[in-house]
C-alpha atoms as a PDB file:
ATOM      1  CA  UNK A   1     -43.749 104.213  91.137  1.00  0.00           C
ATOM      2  CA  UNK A   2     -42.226 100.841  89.205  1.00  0.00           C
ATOM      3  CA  UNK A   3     -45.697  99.317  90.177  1.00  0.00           C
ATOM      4  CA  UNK A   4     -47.463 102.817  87.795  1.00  0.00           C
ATOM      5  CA  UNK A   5     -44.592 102.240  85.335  1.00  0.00           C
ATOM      6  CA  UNK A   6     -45.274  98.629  84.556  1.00  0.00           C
ATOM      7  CA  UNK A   7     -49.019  99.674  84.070  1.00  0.00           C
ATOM      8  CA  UNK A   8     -48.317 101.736  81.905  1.00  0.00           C
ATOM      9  CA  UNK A   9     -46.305  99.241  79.652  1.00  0.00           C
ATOM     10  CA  UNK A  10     -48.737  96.913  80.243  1.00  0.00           C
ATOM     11  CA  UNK A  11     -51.583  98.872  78.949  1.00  0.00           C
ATOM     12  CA  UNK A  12     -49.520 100.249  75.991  1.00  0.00           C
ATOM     13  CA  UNK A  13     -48.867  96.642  74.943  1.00  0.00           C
ATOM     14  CA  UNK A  14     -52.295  95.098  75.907  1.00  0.00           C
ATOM     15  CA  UNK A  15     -54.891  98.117  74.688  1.00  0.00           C
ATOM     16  CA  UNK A  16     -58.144  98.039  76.779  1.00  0.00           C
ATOM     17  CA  UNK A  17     -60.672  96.063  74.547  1.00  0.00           C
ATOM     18  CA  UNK A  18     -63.400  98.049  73.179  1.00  0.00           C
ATOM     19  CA  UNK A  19     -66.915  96.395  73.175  1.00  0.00           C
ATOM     20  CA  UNK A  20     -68.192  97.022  69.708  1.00  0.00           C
ATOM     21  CA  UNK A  21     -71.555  96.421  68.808  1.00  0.00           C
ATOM     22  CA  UNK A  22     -72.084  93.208  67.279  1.00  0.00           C
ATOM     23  CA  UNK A  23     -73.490  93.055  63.540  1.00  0.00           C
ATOM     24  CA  UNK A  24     -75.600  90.435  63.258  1.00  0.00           C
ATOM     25  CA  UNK A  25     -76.253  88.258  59.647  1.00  0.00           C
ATOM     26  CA  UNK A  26     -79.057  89.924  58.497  1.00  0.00           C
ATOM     27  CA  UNK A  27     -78.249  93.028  59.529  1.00  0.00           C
ATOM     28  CA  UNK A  28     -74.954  92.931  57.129  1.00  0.00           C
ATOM     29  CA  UNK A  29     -77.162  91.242  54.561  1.00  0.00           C
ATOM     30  CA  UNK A  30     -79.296  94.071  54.651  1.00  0.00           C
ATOM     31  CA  UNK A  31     -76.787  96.454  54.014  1.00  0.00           C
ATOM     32  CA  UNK A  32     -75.010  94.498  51.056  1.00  0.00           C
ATOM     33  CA  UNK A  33     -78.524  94.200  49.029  1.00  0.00           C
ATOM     34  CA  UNK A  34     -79.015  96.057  46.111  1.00  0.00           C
ATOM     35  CA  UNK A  35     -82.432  96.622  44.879  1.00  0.00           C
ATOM     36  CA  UNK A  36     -83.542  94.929  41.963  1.00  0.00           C
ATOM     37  CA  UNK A  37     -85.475  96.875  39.370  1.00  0.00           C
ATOM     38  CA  UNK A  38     -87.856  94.171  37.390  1.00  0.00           C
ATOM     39  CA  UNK A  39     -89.285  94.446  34.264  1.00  0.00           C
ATOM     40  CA  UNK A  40     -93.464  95.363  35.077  1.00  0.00           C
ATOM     41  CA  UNK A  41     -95.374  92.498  34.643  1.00  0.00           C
ATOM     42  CA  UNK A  42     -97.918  91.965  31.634  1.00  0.00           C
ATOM     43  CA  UNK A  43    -101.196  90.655  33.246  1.00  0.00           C
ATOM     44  CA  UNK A  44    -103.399  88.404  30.581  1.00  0.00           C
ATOM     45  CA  UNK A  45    -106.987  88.643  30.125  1.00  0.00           C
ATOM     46  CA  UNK A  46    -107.449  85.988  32.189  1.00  0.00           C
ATOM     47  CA  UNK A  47    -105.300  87.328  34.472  1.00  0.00           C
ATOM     48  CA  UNK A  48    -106.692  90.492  34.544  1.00  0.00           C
ATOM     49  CA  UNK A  49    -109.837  88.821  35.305  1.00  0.00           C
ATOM     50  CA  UNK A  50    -108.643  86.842  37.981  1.00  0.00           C
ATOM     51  CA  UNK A  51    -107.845  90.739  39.576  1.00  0.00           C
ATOM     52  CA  UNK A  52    -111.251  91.984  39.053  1.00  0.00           C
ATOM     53  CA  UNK A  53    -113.122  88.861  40.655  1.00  0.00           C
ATOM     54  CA  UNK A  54    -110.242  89.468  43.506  1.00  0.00           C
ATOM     55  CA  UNK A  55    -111.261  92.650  44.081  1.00  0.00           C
ATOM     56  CA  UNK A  56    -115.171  92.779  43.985  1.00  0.00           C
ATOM     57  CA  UNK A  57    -115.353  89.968  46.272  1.00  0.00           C
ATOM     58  CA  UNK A  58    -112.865  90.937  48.651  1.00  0.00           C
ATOM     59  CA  UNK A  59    -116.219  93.879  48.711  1.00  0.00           C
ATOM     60  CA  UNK A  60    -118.724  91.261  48.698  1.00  0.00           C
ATOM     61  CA  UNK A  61    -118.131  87.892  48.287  1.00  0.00           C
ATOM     62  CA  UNK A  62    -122.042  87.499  46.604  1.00  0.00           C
ATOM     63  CA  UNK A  63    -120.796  89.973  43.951  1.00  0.00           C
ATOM     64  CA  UNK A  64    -120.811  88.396  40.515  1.00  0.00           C
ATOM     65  CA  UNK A  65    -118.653  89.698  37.110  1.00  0.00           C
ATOM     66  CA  UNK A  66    -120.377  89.899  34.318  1.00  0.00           C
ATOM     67  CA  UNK A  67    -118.980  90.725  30.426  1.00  0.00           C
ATOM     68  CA  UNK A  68    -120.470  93.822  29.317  1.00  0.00           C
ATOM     69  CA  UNK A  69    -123.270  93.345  27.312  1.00  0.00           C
ATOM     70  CA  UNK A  70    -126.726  94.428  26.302  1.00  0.00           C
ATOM     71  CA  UNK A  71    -129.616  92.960  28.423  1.00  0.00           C
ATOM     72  CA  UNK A  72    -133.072  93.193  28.278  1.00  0.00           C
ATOM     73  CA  UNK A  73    -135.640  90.881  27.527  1.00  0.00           C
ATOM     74  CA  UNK A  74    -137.144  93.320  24.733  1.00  0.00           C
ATOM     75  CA  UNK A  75    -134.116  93.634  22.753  1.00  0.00           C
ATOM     76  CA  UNK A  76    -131.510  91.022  21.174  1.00  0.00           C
ATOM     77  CA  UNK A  77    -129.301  89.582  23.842  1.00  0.00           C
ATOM     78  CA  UNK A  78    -125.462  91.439  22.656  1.00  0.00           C
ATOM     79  CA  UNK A  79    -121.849  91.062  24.136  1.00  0.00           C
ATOM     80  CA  UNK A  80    -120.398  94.328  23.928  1.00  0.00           C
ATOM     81  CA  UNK A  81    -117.030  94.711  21.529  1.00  0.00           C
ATOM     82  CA  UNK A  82    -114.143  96.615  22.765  1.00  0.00           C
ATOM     83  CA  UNK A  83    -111.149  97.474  20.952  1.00  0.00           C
ATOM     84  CA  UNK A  84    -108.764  97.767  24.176  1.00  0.00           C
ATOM     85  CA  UNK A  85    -105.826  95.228  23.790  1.00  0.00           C
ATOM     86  CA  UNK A  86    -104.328  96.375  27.307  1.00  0.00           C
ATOM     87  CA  UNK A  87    -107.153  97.032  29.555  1.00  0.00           C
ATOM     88  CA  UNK A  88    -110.596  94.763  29.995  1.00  0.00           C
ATOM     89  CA  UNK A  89    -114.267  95.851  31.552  1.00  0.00           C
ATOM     90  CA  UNK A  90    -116.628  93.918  33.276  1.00  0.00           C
ATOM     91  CA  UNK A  91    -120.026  94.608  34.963  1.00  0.00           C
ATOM     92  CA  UNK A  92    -119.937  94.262  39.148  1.00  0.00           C
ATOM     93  CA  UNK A  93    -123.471  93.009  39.712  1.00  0.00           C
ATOM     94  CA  UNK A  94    -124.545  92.234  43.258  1.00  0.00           C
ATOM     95  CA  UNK A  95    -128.027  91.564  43.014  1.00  0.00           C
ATOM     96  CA  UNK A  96    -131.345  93.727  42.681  1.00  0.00           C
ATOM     97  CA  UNK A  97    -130.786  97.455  44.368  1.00  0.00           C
ATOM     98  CA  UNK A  98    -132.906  97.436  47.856  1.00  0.00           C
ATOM     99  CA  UNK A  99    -134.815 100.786  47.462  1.00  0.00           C
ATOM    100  CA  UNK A 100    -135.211 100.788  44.271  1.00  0.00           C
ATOM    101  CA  UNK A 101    -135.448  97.607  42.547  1.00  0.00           C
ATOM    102  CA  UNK A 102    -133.299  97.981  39.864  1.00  0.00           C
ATOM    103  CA  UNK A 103    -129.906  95.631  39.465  1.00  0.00           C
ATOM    104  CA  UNK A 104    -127.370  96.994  41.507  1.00  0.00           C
ATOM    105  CA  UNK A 105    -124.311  97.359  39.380  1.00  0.00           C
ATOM    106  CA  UNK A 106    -120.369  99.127  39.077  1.00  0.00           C
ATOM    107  CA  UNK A 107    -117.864  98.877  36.344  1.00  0.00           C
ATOM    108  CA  UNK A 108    -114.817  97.521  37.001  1.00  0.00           C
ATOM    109  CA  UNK A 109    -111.849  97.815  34.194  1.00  0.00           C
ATOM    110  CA  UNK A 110    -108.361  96.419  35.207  1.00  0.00           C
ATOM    111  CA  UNK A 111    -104.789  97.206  32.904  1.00  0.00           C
ATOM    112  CA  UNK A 112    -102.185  94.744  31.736  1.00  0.00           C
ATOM    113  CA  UNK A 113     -99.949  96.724  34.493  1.00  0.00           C
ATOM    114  CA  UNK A 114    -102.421  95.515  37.141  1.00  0.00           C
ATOM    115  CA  UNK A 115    -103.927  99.027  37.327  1.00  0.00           C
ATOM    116  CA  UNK A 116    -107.431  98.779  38.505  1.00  0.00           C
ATOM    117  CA  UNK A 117    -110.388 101.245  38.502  1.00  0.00           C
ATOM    118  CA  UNK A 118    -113.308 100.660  40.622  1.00  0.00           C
ATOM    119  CA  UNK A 119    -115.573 101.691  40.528  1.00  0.00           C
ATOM    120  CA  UNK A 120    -114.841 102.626  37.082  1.00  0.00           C
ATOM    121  CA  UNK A 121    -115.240 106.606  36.382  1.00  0.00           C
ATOM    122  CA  UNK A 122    -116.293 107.561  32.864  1.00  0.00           C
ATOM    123  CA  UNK A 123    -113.739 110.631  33.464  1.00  0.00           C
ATOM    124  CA  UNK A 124    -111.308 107.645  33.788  1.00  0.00           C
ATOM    125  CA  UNK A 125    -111.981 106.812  29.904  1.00  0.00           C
ATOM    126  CA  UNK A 126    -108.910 108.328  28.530  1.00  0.00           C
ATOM    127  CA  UNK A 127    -106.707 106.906  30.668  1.00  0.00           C
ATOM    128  CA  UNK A 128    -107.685 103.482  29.330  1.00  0.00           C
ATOM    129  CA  UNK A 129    -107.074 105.042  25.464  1.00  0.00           C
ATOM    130  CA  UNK A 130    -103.622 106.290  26.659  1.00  0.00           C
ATOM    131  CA  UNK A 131    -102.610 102.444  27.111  1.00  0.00           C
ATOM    132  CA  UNK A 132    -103.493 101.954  23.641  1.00  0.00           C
ATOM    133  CA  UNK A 133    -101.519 102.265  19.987  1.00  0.00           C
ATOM    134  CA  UNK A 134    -104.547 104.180  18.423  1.00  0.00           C
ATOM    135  CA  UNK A 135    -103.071 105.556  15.489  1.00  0.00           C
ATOM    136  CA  UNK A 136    -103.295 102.306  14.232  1.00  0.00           C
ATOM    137  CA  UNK A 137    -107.095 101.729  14.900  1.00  0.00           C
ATOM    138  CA  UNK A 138    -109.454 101.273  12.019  1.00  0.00           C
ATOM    139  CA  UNK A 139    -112.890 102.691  11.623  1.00  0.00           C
ATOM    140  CA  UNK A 140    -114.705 100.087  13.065  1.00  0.00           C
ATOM    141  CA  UNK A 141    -112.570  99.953  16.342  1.00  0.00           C
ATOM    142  CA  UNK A 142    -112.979 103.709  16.591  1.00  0.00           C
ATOM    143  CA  UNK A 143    -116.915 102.698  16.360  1.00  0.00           C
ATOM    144  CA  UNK A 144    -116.217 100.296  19.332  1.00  0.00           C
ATOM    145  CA  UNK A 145    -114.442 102.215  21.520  1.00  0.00           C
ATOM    146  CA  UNK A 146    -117.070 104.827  21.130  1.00  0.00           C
ATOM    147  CA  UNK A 147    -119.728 102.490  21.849  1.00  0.00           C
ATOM    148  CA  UNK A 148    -117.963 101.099  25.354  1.00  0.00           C
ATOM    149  CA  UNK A 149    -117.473 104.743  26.206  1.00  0.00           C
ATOM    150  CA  UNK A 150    -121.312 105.414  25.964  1.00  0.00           C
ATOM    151  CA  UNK A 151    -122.327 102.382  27.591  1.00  0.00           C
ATOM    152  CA  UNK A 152    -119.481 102.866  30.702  1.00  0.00           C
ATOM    153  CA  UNK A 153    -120.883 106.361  31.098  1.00  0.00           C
ATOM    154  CA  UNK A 154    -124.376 104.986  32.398  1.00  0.00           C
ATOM    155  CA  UNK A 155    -124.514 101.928  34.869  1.00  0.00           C
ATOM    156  CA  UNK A 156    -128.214 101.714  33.860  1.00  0.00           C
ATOM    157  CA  UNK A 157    -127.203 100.793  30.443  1.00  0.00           C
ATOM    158  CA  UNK A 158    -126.115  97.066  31.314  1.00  0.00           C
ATOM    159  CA  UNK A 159    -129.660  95.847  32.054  1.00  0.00           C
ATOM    160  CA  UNK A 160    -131.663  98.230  30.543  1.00  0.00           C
ATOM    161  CA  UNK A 161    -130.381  97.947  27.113  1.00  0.00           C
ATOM    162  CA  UNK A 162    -129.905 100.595  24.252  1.00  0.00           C
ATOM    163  CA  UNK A 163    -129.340 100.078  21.001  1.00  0.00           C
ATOM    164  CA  UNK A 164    -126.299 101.808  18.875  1.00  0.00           C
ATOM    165  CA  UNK A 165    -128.520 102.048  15.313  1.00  0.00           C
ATOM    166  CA  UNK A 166    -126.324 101.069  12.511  1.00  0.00           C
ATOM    167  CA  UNK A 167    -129.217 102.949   9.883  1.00  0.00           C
ATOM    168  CA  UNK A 168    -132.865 104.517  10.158  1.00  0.00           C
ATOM    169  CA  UNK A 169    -134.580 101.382   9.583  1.00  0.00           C
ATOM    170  CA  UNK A 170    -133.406  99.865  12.607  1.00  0.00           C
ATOM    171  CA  UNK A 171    -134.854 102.711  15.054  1.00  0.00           C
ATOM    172  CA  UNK A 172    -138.221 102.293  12.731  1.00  0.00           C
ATOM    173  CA  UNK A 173    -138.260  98.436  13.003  1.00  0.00           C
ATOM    174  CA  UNK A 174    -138.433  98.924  17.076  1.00  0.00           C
ATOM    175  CA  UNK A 175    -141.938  98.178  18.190  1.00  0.00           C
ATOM    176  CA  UNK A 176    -141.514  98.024  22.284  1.00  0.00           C
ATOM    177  CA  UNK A 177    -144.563 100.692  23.613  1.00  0.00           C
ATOM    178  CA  UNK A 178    -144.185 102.396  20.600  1.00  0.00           C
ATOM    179  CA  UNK A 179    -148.136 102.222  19.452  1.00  0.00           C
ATOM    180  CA  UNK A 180    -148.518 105.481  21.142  1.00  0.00           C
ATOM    181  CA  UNK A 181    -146.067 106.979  18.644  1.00  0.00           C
ATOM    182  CA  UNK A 182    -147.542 108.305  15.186  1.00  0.00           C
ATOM    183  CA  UNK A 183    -145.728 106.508  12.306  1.00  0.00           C
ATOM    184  CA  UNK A 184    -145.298 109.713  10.471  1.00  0.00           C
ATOM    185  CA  UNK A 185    -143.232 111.586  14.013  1.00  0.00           C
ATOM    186  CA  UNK A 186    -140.788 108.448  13.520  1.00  0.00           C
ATOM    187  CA  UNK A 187    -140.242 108.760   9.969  1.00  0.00           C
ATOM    188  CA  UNK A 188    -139.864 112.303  10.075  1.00  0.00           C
ATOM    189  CA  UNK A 189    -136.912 112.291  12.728  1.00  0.00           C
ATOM    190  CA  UNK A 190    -135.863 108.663  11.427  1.00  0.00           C
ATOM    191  CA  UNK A 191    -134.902 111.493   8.614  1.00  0.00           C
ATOM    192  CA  UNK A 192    -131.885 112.549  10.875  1.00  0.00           C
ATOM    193  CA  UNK A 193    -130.357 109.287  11.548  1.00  0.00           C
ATOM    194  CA  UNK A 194    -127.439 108.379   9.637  1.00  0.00           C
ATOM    195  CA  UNK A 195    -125.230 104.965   9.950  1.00  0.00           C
ATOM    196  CA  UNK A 196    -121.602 105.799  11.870  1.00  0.00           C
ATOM    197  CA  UNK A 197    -119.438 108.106  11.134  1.00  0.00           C
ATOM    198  CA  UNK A 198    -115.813 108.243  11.763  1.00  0.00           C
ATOM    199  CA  UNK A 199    -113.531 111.394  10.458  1.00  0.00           C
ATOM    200  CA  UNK A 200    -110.029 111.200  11.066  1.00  0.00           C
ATOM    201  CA  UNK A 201    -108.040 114.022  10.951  1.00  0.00           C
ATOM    202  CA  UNK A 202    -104.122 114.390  11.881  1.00  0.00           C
ATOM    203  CA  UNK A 203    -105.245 116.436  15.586  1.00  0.00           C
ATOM    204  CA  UNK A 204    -108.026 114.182  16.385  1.00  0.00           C
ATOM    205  CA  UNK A 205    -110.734 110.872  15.115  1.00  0.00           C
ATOM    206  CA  UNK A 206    -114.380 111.902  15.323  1.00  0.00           C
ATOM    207  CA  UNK A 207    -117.152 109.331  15.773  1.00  0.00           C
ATOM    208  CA  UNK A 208    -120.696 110.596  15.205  1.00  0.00           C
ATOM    209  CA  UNK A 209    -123.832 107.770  16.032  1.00  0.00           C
ATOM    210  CA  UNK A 210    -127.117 107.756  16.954  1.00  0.00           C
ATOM    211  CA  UNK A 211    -128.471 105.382  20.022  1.00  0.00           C
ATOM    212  CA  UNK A 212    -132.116 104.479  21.393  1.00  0.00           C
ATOM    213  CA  UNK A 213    -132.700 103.376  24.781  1.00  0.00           C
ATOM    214  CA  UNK A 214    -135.065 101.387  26.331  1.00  0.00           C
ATOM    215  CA  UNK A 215    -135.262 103.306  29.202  1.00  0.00           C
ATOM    216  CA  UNK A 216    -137.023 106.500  28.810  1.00  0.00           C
ATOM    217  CA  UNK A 217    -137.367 105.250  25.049  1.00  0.00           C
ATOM    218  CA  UNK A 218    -133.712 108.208  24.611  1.00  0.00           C
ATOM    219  CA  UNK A 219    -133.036 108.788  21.259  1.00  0.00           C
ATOM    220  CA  UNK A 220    -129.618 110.877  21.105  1.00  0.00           C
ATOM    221  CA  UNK A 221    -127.520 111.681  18.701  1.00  0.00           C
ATOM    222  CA  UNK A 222    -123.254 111.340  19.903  1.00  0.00           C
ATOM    223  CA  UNK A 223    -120.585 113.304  18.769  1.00  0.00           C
ATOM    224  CA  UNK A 224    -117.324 111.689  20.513  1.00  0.00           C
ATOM    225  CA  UNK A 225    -113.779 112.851  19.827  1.00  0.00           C
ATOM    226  CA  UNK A 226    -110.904 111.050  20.509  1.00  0.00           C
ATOM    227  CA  UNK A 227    -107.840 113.572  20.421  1.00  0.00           C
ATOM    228  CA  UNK A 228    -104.175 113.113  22.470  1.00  0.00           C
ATOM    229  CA  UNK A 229    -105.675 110.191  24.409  1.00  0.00           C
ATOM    230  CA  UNK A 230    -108.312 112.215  25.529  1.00  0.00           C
ATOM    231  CA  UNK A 231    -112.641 112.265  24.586  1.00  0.00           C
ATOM    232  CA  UNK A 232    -114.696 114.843  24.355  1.00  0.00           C
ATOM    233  CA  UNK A 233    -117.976 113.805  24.377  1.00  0.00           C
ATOM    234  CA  UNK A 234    -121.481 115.387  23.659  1.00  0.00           C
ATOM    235  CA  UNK A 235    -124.958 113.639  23.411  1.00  0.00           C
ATOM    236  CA  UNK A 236    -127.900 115.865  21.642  1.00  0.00           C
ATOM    237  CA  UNK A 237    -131.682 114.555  22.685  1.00  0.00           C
ATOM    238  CA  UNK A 238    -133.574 114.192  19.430  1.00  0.00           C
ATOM    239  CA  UNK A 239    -136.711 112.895  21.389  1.00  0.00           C
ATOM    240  CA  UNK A 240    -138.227 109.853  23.706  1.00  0.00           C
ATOM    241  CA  UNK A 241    -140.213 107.414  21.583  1.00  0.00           C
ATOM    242  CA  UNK A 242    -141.788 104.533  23.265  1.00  0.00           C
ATOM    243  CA  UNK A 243    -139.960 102.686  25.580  1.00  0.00           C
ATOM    244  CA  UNK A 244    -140.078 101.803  29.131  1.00  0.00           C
ATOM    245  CA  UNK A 245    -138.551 100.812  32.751  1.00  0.00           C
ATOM    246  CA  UNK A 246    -136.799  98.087  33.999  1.00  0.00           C
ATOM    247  CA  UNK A 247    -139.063  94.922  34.127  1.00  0.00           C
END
């Protein structure tokens, strides 16, 4: 009995020593970190650049970026203007397609914010204009913006070249296959074509043009309206006149 009682005592004064589980550095370190919320980094052009070439090599490394611009050896060699301050476009070209011959090409456009579309979706359009302060655009980068829209809604247009006309005379003063055309059928729809044309109102900027491609020898006439950072778009077919195929 005095042997239970001086257990007792002993164990009241000396309390059994509980194995706890032992917290190691980083897992207290862990626990005392906050996160940090950053402000988003602003990518440069040549940043962005550096993205784009990232990306379409890490799909092929033979893939080469090209600036978009008009090619073809039977029309004037032209960089393509864009009015986008916070996104950039290039061409993805990786070399003539296998079945058919033609170059093998995707858009690519990457954002300041590192945002990246590719391949690049003409539906994906207005999400490059929402980036943008266009309510202070002028005419002429309206005219621009309507011009990259048209020529990222058709991969063919990189190498096949098509021509935004800036008056009538400039559809007449194309010659390429166009001997099989009657001079009087191009002046009489040569009637139609006006230079650009950009309405603003306070809902919405409307840009109407007139284009001729080489392919197919196209001649359309665009209606494209910009309105809440969106585009409607609608091409009418006025006729083909000369023309021809990739070469």
């Amino acid at each position: 009995m005095v042997f239970a009682l001086l257990c007792i005592l002993n164990c009241t004064q000396h309390p059994a020593h509980t194995q706890e589980p032992a917290t190691t550095a980083t897992e207290t370190q862990t626990t005392e970190i906050k996160p940090v919320v950053s402000a988003p980094t602003q990518l440069s052009k040549a940043e962005q650049q550096q993205l784009a070439e990232k990306t379409v090599q890490h799909e092929d490394p033979n893939i080469r970026l090209d600036p978009l611009h008009i090619d073809n050896p039977h029309l004037t060699h032209q960089l393509l203007s864009s009015p986008l301050e916070q996104s950039s476009c290039w061409s993805a070209f990786a070399g003539e397609h296998p079945l058919h011959g033609f170059p093998d090409i995707q858009y690519i456009c990457v954002s300041a914010q590192g945002k990246l579309w590719f391949p690049f979706n003409p539906e994906d359009f207005s999400q490059l204009l929402i980036l943008e302060d266009t309510a202070q655009w002028t005419d002429k980068q309206y005219l621009e913006a309507a011009e990259l829209y048209i020529h990222l809604q058709n991969i063919t247009r990189q190498h096949a070249g098509w021509i935004s006309l800036k008056n009538r005379q400039q559809f007449l003063d194309i010659s390429f296959n166009m001997k099989s055309v009657a001079v009087s059928e191009r002046k009489n729809i040569a009637r139609q074509i006006t230079p650009p044309v950009v309405q603003k109102s306070k809902e919405s900027v409307t840009i109407q043009l007139f284009t001729w491609t080489l392919i197919g020898g196209f001649l359309d006439r665009w209606m494209i309206t910009l309105s809440n950072d969106h585009i409607n778009a609608k091409s009418e077919r006025l006729g083909r006149f000369g023309g021809g195929g990739y070469d």
